[in-house]
Protein backbone atom coordinates (compact mmCIF):
# COMPACT_ATOMS: atom_id res chain seq x y z
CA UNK A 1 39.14 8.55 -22.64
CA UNK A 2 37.20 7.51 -26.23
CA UNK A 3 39.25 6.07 -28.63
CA UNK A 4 37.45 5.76 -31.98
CA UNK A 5 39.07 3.67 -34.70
CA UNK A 6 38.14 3.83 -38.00
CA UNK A 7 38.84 0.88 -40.36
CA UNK A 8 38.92 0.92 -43.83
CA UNK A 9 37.17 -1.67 -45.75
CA UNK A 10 39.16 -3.83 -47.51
CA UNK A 11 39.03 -5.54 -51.25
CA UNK A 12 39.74 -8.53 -51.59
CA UNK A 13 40.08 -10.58 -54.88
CA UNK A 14 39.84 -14.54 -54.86
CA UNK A 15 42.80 -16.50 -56.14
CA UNK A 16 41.81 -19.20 -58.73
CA UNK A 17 44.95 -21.23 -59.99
CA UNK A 18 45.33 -24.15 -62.34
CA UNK A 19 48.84 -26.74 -62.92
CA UNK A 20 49.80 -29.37 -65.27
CA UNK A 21 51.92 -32.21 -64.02
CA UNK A 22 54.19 -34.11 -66.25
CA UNK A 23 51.40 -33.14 -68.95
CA UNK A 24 52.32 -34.50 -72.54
CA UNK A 25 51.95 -32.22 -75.73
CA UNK A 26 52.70 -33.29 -79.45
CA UNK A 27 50.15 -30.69 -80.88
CA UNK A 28 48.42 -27.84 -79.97
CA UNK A 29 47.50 -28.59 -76.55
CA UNK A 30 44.63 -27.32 -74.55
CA UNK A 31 45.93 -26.42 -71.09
CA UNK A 32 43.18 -24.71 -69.40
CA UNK A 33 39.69 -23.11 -70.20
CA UNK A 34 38.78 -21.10 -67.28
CA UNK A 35 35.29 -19.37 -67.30
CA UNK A 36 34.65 -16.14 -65.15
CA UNK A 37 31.49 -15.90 -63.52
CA UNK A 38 32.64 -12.65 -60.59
CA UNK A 39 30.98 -9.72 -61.51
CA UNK A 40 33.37 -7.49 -62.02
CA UNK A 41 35.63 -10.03 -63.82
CA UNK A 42 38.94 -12.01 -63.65
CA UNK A 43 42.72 -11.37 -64.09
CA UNK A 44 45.64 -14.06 -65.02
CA UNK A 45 48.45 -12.91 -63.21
CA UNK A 46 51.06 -15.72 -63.67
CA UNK A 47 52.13 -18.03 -65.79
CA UNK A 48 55.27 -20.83 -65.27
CA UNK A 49 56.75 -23.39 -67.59
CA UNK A 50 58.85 -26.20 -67.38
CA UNK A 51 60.05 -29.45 -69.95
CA UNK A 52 62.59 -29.96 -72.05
CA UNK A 53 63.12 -30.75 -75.25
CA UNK A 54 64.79 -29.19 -78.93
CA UNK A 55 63.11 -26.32 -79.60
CA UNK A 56 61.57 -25.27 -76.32
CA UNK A 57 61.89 -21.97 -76.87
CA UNK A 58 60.13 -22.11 -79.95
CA UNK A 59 57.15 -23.56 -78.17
CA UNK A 60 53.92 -21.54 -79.12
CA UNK A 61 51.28 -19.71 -76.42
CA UNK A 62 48.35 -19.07 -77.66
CA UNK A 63 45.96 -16.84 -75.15
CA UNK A 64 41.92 -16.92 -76.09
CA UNK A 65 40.18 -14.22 -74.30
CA UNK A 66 36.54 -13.99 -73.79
CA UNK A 67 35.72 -16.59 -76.70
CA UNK A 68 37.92 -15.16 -79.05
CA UNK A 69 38.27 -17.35 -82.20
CA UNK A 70 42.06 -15.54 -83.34
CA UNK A 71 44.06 -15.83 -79.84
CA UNK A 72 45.02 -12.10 -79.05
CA UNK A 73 47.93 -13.20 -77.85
CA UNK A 74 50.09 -15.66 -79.78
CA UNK A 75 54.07 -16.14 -79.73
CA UNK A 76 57.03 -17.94 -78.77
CA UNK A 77 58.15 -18.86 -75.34
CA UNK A 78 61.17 -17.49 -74.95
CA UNK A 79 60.30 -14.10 -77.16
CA UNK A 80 57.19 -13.89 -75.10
CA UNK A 81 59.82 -13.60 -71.90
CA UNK A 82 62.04 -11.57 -74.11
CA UNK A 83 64.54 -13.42 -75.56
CA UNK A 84 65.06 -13.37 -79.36
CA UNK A 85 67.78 -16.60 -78.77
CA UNK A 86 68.29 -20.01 -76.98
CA UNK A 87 71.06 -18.71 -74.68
CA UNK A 88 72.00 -20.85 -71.82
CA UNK A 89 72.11 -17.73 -69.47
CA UNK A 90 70.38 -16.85 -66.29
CA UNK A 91 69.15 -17.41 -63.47
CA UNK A 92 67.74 -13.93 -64.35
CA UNK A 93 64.80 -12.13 -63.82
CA UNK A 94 63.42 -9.03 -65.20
CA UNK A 95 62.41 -8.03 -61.71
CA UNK A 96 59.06 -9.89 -60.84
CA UNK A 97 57.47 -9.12 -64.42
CA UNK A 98 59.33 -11.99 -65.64
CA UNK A 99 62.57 -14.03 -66.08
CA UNK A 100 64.60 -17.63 -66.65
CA UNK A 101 65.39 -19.66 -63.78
CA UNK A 102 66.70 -23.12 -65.60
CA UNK A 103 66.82 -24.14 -69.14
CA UNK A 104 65.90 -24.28 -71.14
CA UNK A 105 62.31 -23.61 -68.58
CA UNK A 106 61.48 -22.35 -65.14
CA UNK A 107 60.34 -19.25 -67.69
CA UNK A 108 57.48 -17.23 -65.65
CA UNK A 109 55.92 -14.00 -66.14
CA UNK A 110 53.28 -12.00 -63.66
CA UNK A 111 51.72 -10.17 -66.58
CA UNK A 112 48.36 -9.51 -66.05
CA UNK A 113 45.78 -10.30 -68.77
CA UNK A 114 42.03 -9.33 -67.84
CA UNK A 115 39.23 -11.31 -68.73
CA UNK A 116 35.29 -11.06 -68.33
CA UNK A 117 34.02 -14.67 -69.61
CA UNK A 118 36.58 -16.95 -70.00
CA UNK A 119 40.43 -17.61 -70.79
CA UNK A 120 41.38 -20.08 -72.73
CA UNK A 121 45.57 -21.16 -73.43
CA UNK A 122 46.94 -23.95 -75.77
CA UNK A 123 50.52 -24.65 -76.36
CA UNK A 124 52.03 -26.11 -79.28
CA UNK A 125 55.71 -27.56 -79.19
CA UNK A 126 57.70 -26.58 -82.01
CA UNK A 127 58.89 -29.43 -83.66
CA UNK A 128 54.74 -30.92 -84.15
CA UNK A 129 54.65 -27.54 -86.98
CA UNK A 130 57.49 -29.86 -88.89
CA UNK A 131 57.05 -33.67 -88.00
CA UNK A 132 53.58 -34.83 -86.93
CA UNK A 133 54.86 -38.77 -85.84
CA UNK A 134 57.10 -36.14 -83.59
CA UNK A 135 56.82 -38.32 -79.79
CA UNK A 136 54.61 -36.35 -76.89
CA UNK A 137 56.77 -34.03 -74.84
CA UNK A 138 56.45 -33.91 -70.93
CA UNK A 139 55.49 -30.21 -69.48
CA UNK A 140 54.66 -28.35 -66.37
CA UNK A 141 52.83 -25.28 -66.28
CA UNK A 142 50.94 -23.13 -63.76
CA UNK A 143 48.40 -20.83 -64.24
CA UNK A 144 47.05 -18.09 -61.39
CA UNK A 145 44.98 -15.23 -61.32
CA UNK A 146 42.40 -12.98 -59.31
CA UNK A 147 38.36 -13.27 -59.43
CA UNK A 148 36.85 -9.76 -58.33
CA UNK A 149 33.53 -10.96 -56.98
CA UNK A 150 30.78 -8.50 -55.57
CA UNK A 151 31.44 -9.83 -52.09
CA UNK A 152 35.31 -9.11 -52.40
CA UNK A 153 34.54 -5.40 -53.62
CA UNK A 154 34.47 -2.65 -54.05
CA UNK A 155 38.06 -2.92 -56.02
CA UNK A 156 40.21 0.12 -56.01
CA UNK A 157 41.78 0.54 -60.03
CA UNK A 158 44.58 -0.71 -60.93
CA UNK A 159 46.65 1.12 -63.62
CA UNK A 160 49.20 -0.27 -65.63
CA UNK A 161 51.19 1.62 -68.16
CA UNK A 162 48.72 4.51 -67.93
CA UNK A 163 45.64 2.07 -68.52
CA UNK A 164 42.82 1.56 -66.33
CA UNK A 165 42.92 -2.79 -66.16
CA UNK A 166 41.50 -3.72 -62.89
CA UNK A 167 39.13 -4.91 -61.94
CA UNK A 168 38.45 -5.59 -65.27
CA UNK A 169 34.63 -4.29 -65.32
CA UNK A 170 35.29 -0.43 -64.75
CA UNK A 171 32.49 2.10 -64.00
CA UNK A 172 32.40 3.24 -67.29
CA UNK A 173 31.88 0.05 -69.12
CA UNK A 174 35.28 -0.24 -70.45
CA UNK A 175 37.00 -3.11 -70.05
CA UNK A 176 41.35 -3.35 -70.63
CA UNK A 177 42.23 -5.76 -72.77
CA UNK A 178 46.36 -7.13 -73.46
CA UNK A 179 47.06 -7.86 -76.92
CA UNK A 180 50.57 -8.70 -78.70
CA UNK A 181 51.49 -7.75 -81.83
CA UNK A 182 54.56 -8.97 -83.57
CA UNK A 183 56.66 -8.96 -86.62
CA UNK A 184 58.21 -12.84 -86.95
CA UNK A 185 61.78 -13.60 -88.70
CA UNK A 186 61.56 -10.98 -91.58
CA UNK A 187 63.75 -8.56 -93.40
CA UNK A 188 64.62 -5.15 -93.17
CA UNK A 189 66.23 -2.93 -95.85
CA UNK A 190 68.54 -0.45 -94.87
CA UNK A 191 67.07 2.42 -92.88
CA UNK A 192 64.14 0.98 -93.52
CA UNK A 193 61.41 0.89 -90.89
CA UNK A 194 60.03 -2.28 -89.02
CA UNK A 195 56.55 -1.01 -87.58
CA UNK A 196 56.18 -2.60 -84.43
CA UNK A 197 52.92 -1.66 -83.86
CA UNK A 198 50.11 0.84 -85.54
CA UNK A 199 46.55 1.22 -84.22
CA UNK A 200 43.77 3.46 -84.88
CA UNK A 201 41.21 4.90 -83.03
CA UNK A 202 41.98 3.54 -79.67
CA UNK A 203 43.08 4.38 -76.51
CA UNK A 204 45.92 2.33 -74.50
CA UNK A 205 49.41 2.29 -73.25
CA UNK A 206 52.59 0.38 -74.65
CA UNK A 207 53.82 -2.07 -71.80
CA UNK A 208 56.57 -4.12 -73.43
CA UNK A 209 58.92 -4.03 -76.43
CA UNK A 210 61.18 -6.60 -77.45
CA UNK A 211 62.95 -6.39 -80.73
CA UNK A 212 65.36 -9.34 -82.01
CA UNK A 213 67.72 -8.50 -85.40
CA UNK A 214 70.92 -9.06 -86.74
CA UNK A 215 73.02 -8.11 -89.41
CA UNK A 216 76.11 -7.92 -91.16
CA UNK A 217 77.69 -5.42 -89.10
CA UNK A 218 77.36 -3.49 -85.83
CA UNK A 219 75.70 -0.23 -87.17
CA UNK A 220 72.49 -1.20 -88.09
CA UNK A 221 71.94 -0.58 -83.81
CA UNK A 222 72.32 3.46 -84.82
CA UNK A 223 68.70 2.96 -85.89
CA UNK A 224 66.02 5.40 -83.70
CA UNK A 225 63.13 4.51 -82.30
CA UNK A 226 59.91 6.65 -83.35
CA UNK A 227 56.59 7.22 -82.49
CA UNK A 228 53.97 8.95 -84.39
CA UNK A 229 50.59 9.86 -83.49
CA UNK A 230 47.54 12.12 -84.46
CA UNK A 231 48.16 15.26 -82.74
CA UNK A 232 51.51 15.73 -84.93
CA UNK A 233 53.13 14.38 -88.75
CA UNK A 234 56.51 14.95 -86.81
CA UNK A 235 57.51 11.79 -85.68
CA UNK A 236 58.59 11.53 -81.26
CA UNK A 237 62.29 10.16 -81.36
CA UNK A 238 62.39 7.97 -78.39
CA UNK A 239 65.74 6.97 -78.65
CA UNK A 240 69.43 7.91 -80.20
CA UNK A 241 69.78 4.73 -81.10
CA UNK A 242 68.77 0.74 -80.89
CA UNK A 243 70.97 0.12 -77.49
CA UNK A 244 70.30 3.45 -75.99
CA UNK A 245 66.23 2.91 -76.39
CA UNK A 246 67.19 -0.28 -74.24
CA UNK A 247 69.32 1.73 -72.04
CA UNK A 248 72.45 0.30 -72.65
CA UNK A 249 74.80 2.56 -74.90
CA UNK A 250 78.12 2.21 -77.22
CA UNK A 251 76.51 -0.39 -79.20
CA UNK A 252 75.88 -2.88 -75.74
CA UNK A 253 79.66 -2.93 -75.02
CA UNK A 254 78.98 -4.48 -71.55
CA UNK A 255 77.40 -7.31 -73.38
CA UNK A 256 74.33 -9.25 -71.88
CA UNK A 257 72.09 -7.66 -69.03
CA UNK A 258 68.82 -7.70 -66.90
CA UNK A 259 67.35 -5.41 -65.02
CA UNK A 260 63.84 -4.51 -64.01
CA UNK A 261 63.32 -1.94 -66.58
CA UNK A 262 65.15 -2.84 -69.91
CA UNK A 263 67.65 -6.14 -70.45
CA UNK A 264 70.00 -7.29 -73.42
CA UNK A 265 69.61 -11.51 -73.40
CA UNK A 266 71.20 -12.05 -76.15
CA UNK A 267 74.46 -10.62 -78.05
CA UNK A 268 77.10 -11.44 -80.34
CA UNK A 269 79.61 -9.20 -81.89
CA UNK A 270 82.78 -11.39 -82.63
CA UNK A 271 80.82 -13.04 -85.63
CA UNK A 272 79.86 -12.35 -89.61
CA UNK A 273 76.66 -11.71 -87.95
CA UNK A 274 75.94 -9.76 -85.19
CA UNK A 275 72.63 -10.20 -83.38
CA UNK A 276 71.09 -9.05 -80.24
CA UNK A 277 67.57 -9.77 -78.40
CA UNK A 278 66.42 -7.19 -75.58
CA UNK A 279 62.99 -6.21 -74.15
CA UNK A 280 62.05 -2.63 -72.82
CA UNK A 281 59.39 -2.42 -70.31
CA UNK A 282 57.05 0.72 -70.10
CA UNK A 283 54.96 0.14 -67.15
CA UNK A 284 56.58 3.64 -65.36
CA UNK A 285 58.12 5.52 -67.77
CA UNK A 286 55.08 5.21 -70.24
CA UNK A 287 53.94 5.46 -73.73
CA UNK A 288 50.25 6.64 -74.11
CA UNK A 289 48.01 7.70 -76.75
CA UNK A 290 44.06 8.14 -76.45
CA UNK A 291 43.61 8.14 -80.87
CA UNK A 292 46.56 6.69 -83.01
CA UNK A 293 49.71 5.51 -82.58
CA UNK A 294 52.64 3.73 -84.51
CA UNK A 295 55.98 2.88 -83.23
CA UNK A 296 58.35 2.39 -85.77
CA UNK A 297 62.01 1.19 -85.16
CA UNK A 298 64.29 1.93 -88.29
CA UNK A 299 67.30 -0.52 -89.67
CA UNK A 300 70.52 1.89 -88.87
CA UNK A 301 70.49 5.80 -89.91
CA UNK A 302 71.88 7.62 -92.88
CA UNK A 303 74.38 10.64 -92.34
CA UNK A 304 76.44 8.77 -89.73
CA UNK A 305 79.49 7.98 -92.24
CA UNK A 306 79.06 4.21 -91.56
CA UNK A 307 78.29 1.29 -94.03
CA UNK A 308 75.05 0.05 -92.86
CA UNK A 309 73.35 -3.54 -94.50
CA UNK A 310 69.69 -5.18 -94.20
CA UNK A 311 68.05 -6.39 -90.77
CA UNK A 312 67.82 -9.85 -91.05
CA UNK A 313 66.06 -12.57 -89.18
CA UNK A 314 63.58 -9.36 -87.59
CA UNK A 315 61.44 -9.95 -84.59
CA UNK A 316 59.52 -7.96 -82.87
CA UNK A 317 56.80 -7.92 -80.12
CA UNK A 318 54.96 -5.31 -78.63
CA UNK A 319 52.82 -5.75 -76.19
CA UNK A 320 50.09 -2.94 -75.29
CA UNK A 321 46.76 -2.37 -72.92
CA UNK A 322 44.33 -1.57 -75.38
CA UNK A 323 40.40 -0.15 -73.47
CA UNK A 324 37.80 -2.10 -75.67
């Protein structure tokens, strides 16, 4: 008796990987510049950090993607992993998208940022932006990703929060590109909105959402979430509220959580202020639009019969695959 077998060829991307030991920063730091000569492009795919000094988790990343001159992606360690605070808590982990395993460092994330020509990533420790005779600081990192050569190939696509990103050359000449786009430590009126993100005339897919706010009292978190995009002037209400868009509900009275799909790492009620910091991911259940979108979250809502005050100390970051 014949057997035949049939075997499926396989893609396979090469791993390229880069590490700093014990590496000093007092500016902005060059960490790597990695070029991308595979034909159908590269991928980062995770990033690590370790050190320790005041104001870690102000430390700025700056991500430069295929020469760009204005990094794409520019923010602060610890909102980057979403956290809005300096909490001491963890180990935790957002499933394996990212996550705190020490402190303040052992941050890491797996997000994956495509590239064509090169990627380029500085750091700047916080405390340089205020005191230039500030000492170096000691600090890990380590960088990996994917090269998707034409021997490797060909690459099945990868989709990510509806997006075609790799390999990062598609058939069709597009290529996926993640930016971040934030609002940093500003000011909210009451049931105002904070737009966390608008774009026009593109197609892409929100992947991550973290808002940080407090104010004087709890009710500000009755503010909705809302999306509004070409096809309608009626704005999508994505939420009932600020805890319930993060999954949570009666204004987070569990307190501080993580899970693979939405966390709260930061939360005080039992002060004049009250403040929280929680990310939402949207790689499964997904936000998509292929023409204009905004996403809008609002500082409390009228016609709930509580006194509601400004959002202070506001930050946001959204993070979305864009096709360029």
């Amino acid at each position: 008796m014949n057997f035949i077998i049939t075997i499926a060829a396989l893609s396979v991307a090469d791993t390229w990987s880069e590490s700093g030991k014990a590496f000093y920063l007092r500016n902005e730091t060059e960490l790597i510049n990695t070029q991308c000569a595979a034909e159908y492009g590269c991928s980062l795919n995770h990033m690590w950090f370790g050190g320790k000094w005041e104001g870690f988790n102000y430390t700025r990343l700056r991500v430069f993607v295929d020469n760009e001159t204005v990094p794409g992606i520019d923010g602060r360690f610890y909102m980057i992993h979403g956290m809005g605070y300096g909490d001491d808590n963890g180990p935790w982990s957002a499933g394996n998208i990212f996550g705190k395993l020490g402190y303040p460092s052992g941050i890491f994330n797996t997000f994956t940022i495509p590239f064509t020509t090169s990627i380029r990533i500085t750091a700047e420790p916080y405390m340089s932006l205020t005191n230039t005779t500030t000492p170096p600081e000691r600090f890990w990192f380590i960088f990996r990703g994917k090269e998707f050569t034409a021997e490797g190939g060909p690459y099945p696509t990868t989709t990510i929060s509806g997006i075609p990103v790799l390999p990062p050359r598609q058939p069709d000449g597009k290529v996926a590109k993640l930016i971040l786009i934030k609002n940093e430590n500003i000011t909210t009126e009451v049931y105002a909105n904070t737009t966390l993100f608008s774009l026009k005339n593109t197609t892409g897919g929100v992947y991550l959402i973290t808002i940080s706010a407090e104010s004087r009292t709890l009710s500000y978190l009755e503010g909705q979430v809302r999306g509004i995009g070409t096809k309608s002037l009626k704005p999508t209400i994505f939420s009932s509220g600020t805890e319930d868009y993060f999954l949570s509900t009666r204004y987070f009275n569990k307190g501080v959580y993580q899970t693979p799909i939405s966390g709260l790492t930061h939360f005080s009620r039992n002060t004049t202020t009250k403040s929280f910091s929680a990310y939402r991911l949207h790689d499964v259940d997904q936000i998509t639009f292929s023409n204009s979108y905004q996403l809008d979250w609002r500082c409390g809502e009228p016609h709930f019969g509580v006194t509601c005050y400004p959002c202070t100390s506001v930050f946001t970051y959204s993070w979305l695959y864009v096709l360029v």
